[in-house]
N, C-alpha and C. Protein backbone atom coordinates (compact mmCIF):
# COMPACT_ATOMS: atom_id res chain seq x y z
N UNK A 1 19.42 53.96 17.28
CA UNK A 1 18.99 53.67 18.64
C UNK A 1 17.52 53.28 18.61
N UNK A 2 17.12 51.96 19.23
CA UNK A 2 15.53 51.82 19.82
C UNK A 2 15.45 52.52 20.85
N UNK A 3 13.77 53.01 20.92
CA UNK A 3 13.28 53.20 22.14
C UNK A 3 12.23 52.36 22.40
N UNK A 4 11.95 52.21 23.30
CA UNK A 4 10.43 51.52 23.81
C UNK A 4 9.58 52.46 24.01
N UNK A 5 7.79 52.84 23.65
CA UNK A 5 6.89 53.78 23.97
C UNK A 5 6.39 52.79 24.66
N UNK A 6 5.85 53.42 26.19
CA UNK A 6 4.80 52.83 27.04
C UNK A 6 3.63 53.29 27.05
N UNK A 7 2.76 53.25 27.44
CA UNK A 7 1.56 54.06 28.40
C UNK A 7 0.44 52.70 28.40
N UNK A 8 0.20 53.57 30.09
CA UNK A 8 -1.63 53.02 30.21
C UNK A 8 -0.89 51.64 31.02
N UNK A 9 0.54 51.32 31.63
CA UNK A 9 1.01 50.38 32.45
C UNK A 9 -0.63 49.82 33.34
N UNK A 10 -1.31 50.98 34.14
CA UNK A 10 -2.21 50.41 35.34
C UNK A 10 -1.83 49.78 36.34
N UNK A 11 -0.56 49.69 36.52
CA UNK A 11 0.04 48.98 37.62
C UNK A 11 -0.15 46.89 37.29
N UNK A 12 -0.13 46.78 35.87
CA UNK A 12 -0.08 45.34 35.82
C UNK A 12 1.07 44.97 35.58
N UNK A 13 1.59 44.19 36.82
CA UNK A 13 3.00 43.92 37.13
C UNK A 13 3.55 43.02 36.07
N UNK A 14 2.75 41.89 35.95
CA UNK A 14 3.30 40.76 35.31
C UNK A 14 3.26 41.57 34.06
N UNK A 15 2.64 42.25 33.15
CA UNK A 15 2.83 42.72 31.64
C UNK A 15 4.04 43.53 31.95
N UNK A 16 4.56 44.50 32.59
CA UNK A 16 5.60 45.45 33.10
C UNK A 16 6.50 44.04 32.61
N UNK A 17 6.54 43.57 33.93
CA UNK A 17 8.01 42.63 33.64
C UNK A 17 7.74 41.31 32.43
N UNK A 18 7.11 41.44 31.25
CA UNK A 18 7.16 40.57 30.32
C UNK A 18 7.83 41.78 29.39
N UNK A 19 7.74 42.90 29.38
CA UNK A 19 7.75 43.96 28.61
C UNK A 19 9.42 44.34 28.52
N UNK A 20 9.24 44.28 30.13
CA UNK A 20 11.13 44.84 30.44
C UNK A 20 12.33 43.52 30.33
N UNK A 21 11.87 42.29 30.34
CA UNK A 21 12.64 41.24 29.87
C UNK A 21 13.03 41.26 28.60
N UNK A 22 11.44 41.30 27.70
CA UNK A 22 11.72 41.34 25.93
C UNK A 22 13.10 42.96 25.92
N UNK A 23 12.62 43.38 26.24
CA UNK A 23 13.69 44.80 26.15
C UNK A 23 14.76 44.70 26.51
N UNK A 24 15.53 43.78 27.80
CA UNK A 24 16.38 43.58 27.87
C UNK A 24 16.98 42.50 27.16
N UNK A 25 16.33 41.64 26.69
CA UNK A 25 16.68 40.54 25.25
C UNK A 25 17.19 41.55 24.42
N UNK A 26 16.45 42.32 23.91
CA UNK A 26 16.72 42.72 22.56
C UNK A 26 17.50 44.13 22.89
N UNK A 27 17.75 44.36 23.76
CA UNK A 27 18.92 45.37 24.00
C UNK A 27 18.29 46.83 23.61
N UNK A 28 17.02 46.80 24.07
CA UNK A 28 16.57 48.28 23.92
C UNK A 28 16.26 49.02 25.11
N UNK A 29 17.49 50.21 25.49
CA UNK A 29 18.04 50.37 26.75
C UNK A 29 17.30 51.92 27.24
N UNK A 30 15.84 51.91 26.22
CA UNK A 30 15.55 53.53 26.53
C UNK A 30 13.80 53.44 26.73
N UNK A 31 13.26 54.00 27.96
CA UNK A 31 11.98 53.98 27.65
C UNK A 31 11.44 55.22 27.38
N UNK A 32 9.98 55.62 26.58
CA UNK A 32 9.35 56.64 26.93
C UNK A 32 7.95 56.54 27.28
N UNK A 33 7.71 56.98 29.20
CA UNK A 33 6.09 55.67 29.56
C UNK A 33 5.22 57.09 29.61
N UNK A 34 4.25 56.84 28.35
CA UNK A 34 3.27 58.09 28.44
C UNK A 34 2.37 58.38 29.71
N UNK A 35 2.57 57.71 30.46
CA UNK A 35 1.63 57.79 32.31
C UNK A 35 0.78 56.69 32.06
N UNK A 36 0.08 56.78 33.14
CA UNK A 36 -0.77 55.96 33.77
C UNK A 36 -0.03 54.87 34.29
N UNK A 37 1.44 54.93 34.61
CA UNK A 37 1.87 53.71 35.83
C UNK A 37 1.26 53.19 36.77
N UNK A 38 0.51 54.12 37.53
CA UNK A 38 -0.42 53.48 38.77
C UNK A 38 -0.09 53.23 39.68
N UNK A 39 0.68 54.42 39.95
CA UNK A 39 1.22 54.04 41.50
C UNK A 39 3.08 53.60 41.59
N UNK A 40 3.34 54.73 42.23
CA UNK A 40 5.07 54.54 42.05
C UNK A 40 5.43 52.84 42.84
N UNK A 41 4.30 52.42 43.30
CA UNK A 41 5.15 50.82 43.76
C UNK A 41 5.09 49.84 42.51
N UNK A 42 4.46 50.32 41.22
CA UNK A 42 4.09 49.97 40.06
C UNK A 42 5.56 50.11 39.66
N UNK A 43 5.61 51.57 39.38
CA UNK A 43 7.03 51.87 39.20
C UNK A 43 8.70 51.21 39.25
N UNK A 44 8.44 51.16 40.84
CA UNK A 44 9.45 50.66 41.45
C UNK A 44 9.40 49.06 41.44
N UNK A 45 8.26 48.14 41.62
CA UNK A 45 8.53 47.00 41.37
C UNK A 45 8.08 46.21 39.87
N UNK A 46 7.70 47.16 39.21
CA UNK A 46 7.77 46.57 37.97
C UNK A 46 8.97 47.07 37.08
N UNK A 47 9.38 47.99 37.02
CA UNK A 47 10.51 48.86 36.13
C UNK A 47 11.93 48.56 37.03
N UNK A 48 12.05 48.25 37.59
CA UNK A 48 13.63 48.28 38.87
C UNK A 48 14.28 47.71 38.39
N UNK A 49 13.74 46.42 37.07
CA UNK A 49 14.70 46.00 36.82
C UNK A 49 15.58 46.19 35.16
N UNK A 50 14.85 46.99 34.77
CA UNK A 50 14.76 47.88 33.65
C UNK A 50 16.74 48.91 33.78
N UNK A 51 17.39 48.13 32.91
CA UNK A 51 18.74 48.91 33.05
C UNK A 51 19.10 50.05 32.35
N UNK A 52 18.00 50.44 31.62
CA UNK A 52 18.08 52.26 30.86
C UNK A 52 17.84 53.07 31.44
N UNK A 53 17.70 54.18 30.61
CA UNK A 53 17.19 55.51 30.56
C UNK A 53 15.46 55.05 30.76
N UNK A 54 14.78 55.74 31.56
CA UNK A 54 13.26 55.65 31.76
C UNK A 54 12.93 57.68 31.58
N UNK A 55 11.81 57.93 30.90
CA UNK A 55 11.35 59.26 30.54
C UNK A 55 9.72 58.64 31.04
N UNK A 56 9.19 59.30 31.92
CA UNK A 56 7.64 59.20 32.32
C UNK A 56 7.07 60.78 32.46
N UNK A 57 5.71 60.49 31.89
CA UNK A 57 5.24 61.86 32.35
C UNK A 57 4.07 61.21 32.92
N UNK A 58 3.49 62.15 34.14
CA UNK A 58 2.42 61.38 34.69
C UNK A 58 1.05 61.90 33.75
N UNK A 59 -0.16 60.79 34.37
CA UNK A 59 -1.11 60.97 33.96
C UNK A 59 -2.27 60.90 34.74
N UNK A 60 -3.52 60.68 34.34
CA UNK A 60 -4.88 60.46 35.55
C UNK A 60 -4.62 59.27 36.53
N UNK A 61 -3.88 58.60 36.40
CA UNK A 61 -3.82 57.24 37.36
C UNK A 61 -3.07 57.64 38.28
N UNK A 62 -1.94 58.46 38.00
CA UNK A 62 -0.59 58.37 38.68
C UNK A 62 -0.85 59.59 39.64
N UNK A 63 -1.10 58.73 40.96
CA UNK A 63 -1.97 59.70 41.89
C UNK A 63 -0.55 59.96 42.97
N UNK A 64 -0.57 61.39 42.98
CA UNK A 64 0.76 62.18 44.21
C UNK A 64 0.78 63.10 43.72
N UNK A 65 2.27 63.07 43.91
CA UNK A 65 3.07 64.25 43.74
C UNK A 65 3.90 63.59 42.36
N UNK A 66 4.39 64.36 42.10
CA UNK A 66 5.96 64.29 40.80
C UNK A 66 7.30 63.17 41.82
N UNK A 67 7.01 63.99 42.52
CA UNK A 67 8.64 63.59 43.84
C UNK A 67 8.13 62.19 44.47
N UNK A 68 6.92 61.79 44.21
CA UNK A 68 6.90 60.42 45.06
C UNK A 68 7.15 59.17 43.90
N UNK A 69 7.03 59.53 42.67
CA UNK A 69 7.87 58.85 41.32
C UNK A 69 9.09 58.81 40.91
N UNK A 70 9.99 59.91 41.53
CA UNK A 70 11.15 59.78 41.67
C UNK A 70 11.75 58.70 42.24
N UNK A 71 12.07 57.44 42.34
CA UNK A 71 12.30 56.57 43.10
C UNK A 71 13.09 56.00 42.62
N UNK A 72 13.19 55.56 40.99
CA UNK A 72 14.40 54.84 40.27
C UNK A 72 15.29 56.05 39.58
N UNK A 73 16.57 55.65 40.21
CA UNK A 73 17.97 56.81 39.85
C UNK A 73 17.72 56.45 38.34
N UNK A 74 17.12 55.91 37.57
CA UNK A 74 17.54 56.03 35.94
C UNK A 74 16.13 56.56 35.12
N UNK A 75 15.44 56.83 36.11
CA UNK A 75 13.82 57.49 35.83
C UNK A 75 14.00 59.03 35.80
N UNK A 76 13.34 59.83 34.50
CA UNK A 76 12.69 61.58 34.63
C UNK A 76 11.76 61.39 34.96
N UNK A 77 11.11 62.06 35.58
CA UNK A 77 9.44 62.00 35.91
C UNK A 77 9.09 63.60 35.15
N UNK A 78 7.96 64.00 34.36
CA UNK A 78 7.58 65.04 34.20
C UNK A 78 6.14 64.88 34.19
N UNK A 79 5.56 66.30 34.57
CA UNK A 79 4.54 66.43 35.19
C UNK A 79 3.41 66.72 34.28
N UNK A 80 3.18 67.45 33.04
CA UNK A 80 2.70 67.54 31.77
C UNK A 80 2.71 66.73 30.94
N UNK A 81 4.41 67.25 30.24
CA UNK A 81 5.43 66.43 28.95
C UNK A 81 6.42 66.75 29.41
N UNK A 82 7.22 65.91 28.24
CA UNK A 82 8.50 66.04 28.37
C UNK A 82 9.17 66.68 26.96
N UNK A 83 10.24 66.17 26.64
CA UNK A 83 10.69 66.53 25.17
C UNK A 83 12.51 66.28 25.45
N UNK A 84 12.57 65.54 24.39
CA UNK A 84 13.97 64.90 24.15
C UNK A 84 14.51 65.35 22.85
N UNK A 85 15.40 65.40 22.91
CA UNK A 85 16.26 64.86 21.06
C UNK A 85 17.19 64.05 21.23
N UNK A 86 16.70 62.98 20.56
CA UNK A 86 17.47 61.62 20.28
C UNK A 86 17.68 61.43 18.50
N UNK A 87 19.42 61.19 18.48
CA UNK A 87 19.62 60.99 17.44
C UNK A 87 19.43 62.00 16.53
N UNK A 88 19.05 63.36 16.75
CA UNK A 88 18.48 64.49 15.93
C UNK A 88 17.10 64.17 15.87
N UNK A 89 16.39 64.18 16.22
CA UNK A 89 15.08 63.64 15.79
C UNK A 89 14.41 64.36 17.49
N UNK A 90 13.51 65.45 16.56
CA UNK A 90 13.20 66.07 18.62
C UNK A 90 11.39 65.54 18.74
N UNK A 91 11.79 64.88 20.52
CA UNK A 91 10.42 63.84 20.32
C UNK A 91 9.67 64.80 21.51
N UNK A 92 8.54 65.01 21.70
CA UNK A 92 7.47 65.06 22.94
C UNK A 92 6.81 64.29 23.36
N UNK A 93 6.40 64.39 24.30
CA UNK A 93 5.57 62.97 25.28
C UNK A 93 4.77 63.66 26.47
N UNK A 94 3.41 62.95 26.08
CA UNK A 94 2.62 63.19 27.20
C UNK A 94 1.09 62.49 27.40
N UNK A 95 0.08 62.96 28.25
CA UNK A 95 -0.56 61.76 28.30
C UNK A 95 -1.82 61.99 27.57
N UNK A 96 -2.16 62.84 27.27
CA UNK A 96 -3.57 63.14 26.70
C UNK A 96 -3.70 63.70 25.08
N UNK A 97 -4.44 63.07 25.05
CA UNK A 97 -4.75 63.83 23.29
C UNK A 97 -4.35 64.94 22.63
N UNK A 98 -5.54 65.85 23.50
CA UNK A 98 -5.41 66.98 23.15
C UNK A 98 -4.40 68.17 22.95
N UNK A 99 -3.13 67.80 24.10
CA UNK A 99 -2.46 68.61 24.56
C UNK A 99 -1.06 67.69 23.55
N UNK A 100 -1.08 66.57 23.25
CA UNK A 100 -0.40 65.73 22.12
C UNK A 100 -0.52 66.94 20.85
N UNK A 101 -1.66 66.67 20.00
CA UNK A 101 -2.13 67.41 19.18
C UNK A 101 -1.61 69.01 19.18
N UNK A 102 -1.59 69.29 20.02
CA UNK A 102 -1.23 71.13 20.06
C UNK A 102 0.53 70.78 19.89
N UNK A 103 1.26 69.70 21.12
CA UNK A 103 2.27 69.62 20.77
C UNK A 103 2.56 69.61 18.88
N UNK A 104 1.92 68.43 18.74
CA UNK A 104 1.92 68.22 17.14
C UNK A 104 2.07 69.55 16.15
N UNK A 105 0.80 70.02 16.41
CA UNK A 105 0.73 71.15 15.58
C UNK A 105 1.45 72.34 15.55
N UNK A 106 2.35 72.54 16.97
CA UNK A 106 3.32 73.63 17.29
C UNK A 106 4.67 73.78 15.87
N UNK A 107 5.23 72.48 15.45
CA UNK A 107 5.69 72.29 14.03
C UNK A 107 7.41 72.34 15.12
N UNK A 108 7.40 72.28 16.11
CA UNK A 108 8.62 72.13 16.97
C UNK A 108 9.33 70.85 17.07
N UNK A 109 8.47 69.21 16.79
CA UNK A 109 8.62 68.21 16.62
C UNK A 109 8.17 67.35 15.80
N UNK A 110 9.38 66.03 15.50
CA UNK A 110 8.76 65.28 14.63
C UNK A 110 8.55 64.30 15.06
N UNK A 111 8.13 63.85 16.18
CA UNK A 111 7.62 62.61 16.90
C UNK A 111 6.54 63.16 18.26
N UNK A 112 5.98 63.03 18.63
CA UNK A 112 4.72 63.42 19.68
C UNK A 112 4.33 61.98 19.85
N UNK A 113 4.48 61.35 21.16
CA UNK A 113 3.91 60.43 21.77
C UNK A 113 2.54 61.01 22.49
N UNK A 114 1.68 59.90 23.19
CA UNK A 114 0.87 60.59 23.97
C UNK A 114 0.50 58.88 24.32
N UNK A 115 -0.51 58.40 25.37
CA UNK A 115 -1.52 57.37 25.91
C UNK A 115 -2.56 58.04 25.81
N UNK A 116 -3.05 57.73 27.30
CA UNK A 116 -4.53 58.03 27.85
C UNK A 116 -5.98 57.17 27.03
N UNK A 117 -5.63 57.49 26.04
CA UNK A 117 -7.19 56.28 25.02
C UNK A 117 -7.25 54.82 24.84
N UNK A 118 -6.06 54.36 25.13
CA UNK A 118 -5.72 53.10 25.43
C UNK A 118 -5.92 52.29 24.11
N UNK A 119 -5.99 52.74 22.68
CA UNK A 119 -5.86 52.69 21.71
C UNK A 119 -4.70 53.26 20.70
N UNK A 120 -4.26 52.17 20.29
CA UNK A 120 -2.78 51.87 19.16
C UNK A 120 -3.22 53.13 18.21
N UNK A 121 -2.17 54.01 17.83
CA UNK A 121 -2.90 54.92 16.62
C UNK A 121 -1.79 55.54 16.40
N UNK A 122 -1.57 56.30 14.90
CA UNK A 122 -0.67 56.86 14.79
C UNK A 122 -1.49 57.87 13.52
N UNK A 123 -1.07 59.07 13.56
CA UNK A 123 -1.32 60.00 12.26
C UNK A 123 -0.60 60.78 12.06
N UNK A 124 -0.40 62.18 11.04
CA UNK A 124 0.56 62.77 10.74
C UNK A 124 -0.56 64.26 10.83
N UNK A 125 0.08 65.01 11.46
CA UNK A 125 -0.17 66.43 11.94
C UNK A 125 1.19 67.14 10.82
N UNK A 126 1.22 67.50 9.60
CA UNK A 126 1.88 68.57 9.02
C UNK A 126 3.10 68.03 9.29
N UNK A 127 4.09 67.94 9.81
CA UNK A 127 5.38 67.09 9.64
C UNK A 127 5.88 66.45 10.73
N UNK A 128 4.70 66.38 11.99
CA UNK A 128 5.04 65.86 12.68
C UNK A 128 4.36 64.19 13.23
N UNK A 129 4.42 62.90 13.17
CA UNK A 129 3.86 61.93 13.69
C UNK A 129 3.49 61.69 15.16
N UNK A 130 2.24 61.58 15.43
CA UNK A 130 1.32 61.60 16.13
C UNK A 130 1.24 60.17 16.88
N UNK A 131 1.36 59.94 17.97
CA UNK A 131 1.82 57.88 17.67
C UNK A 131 1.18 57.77 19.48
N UNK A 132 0.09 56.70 19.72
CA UNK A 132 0.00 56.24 20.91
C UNK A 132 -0.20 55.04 20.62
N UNK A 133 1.01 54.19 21.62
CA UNK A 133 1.47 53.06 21.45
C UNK A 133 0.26 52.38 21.91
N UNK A 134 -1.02 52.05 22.44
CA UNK A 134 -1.32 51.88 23.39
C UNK A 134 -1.57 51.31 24.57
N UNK A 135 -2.24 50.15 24.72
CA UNK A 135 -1.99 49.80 26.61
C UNK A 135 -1.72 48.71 27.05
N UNK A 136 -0.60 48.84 27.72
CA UNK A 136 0.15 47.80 28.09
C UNK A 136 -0.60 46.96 29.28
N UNK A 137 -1.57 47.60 29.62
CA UNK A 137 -2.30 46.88 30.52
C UNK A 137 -3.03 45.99 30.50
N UNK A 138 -3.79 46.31 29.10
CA UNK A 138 -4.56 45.01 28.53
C UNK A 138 -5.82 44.93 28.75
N UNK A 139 -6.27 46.40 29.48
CA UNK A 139 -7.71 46.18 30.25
C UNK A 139 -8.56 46.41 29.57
N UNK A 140 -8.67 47.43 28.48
CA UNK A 140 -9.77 47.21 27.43
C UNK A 140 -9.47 46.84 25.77
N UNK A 141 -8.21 46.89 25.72
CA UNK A 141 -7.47 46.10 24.41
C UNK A 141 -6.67 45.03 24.52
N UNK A 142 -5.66 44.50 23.47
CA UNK A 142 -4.90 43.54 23.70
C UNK A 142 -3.73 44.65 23.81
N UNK A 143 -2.51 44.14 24.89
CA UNK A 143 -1.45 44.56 25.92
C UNK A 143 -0.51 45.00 24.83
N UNK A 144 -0.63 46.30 24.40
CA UNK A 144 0.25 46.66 23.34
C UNK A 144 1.01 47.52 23.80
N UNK A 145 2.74 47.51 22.79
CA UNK A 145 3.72 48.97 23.66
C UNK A 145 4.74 49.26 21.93
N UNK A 146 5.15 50.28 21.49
CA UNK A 146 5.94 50.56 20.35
C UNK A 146 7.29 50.90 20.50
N UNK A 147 8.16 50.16 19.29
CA UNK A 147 9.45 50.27 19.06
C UNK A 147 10.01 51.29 18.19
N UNK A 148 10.61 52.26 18.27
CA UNK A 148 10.79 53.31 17.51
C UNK A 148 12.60 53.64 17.48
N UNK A 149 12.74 53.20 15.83
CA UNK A 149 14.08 53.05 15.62
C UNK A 149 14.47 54.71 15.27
N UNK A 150 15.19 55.10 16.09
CA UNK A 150 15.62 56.46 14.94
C UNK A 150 16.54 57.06 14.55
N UNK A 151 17.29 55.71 13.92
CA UNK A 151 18.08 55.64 13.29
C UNK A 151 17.03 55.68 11.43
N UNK A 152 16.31 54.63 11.52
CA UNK A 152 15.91 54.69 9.97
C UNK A 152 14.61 54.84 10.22
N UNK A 153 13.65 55.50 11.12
CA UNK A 153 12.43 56.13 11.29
C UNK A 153 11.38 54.72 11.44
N UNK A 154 11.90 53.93 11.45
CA UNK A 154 10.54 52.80 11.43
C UNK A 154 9.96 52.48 13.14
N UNK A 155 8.92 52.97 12.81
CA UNK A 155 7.80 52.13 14.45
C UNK A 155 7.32 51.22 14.65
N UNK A 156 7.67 50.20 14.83
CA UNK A 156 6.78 49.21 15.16
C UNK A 156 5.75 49.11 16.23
N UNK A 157 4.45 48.22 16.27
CA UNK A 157 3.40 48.25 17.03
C UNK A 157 4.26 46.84 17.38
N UNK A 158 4.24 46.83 18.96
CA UNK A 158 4.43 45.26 19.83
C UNK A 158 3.60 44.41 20.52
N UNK A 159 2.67 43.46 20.31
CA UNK A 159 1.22 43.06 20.75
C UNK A 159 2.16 42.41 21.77
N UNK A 160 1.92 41.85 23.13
CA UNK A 160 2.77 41.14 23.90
C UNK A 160 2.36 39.71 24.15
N UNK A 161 1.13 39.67 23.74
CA UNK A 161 1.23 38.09 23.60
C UNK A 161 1.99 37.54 22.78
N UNK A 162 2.07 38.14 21.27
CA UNK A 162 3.20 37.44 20.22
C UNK A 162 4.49 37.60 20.65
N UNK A 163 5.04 38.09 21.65
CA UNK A 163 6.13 38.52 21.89
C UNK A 163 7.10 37.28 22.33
N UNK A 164 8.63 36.76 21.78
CA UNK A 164 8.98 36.13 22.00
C UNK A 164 10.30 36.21 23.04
């Protein structure tokens, strides 16, 4: 199974829907958006048309409540992190470093997503990989988001200008 890693959206619509087209090309039917959507009309009119599973945890942008992100029936919203197991493989997600890192180091998972730095990075915490895809927004890097097969463990980094 692919997943798609998001974070750091900012509410830029047109990257959202260049992002969720390539995904629906290539038949990768699962997201995980580390926050910073920017606003559930971000949400709702950039992701609506997105036919998977969506996993979001909010972050500093994503200004409300939990319940005002609730809006797409195929969206979790969590308020910290989250934490999945896909494929056997148990993943966490959330938006900040620090609280990434502790996930990491807990030795409970072998995948830990996180955003917030808006920088691509990945390291290894003891057996677990450490991975922020980073920002799809584009506002202080180039508009990046990651593919994570886990079936045979490979991640890819997705720049979206090369994206075909």
């Amino acid at each position: 199974m692919k997943i798609a890693i998001i974070a750091d959206t900012h509410g830029n619509l047109a990257n959202i829907k260049k992002i969720v087209d390539w995904l629906k090309k290539e038949k990768i039917n699962f997201i995980i958006h580390c926050g910073d959507v920017a606003g559930p009309s971000a949400l709702k009119d950039g992701f609506s048309g997105f036919p998977g599973e969506m996993l979001l945890v909010l972050g500093n942008a994503d200004f409300g409540w939990k319940e005002d992100y609730d809006i797409l029936p195929n969206a979790k919203v969590f308020e910290k992190y989250g934490e999945i197991v896909l494929d056997g493989k148990k993943i966490a997600f959330t938006h900040y470093l620090e609280p990434a890192r502790g996930l990491a180091k807990s030795g409970k998972y072998g995948l830990v997503f996180y955003g917030h730095t808006h920088r691509p990075w990945e390291e290894k915490i003891g057996d677990c990989r450490l991975v922020n895809p980073g920002e799809a927004a584009g506002l202080y890097q180039k508009s990046t988001f990651a593919v994570f097969n886990t079936q045979t463990d490979e991640l890819e980094l997705k720049i979206l200008e090369l994206l075909k």
